[in-house]
Protein backbone atom coordinates (compact mmCIF):
# COMPACT_ATOMS: atom_id res chain seq x y z
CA UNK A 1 -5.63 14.27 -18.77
CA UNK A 2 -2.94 12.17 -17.74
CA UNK A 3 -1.70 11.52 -14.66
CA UNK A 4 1.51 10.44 -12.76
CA UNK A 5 1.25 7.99 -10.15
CA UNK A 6 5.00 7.32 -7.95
CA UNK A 7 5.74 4.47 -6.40
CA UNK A 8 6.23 5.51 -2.95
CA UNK A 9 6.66 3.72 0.46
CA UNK A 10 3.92 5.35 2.54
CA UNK A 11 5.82 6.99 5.82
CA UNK A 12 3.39 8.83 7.01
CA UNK A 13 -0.79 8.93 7.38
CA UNK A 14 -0.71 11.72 4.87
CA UNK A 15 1.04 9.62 2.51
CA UNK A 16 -1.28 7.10 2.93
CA UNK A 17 -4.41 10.40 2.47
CA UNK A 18 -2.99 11.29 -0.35
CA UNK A 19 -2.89 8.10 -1.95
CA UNK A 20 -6.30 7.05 -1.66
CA UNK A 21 -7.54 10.92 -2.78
CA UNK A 22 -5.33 9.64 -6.06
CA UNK A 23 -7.37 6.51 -5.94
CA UNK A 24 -11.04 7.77 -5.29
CA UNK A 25 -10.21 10.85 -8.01
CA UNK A 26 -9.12 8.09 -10.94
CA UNK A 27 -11.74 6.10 -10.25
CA UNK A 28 -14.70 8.79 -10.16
CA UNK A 29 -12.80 9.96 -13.08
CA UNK A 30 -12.62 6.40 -15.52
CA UNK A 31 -14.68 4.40 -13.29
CA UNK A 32 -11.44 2.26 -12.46
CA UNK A 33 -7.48 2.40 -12.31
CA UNK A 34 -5.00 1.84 -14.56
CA UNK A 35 -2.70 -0.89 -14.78
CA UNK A 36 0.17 1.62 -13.58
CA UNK A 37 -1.65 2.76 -10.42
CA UNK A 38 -3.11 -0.68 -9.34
CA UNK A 39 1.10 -1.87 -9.34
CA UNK A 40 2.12 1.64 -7.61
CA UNK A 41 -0.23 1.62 -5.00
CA UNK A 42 0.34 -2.40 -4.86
CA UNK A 43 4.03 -2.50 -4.26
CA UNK A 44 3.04 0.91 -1.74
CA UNK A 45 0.90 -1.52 0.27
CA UNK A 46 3.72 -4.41 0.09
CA UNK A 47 7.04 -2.34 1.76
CA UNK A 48 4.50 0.11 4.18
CA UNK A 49 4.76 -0.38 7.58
CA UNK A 50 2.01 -2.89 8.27
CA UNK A 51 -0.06 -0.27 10.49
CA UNK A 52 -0.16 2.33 7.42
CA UNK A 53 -1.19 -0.55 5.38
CA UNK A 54 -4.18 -1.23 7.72
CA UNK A 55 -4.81 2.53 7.55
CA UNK A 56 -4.75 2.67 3.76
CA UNK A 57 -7.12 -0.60 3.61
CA UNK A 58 -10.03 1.32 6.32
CA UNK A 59 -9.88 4.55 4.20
CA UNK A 60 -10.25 2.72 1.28
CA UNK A 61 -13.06 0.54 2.67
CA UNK A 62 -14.43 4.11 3.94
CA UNK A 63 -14.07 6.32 1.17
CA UNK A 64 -13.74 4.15 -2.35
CA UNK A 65 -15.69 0.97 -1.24
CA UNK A 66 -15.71 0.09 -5.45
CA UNK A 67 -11.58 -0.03 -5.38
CA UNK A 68 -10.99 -2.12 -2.57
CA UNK A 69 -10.99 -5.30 -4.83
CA UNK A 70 -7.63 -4.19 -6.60
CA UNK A 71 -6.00 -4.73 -3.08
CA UNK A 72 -7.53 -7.95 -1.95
CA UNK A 73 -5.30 -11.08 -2.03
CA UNK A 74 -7.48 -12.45 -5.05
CA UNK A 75 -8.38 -8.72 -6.54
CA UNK A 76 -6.08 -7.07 -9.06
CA UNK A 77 -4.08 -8.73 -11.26
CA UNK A 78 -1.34 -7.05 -11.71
């Protein structure tokens, strides 16, 4: 099943819920994330508002521990 990740600038905390429910359901489902939601959810993280960034970085750290190397400075590669 494929799914559609936008590129979004996160303007809310519910944004920011919503995109790391995307996160932890792509990686419970293939055990990783694609190229196109690793750049999404990188170029999210680069325009938000640096206090929903911090908030997407905890929840990720909270809820998908495994993920939280696609958004470290070294992480990724995209």
């Amino acid at each position: 099943m494929a799914r559609t990740i936008s590129v979004l600038k996160w303007e809310t905390e519910e944004e920011v819920e919503n995109a790391v429910h995307d996160i932890k359901a792509e990686m419970d489902e293939r055990g990783g994330l694609t190229k196109d939601t690793e750049r999404a959810m990188q170029h999210s993280l680069l325009v938000a508002d640096p206090d929903l960034t911090s908030r997407f970085l905890q929840r990720i750290r909270e809820q998908v521990p495994d993920a939280l190397h696609y958004f470290e400075e070294a992480g990724g590669g995209a």
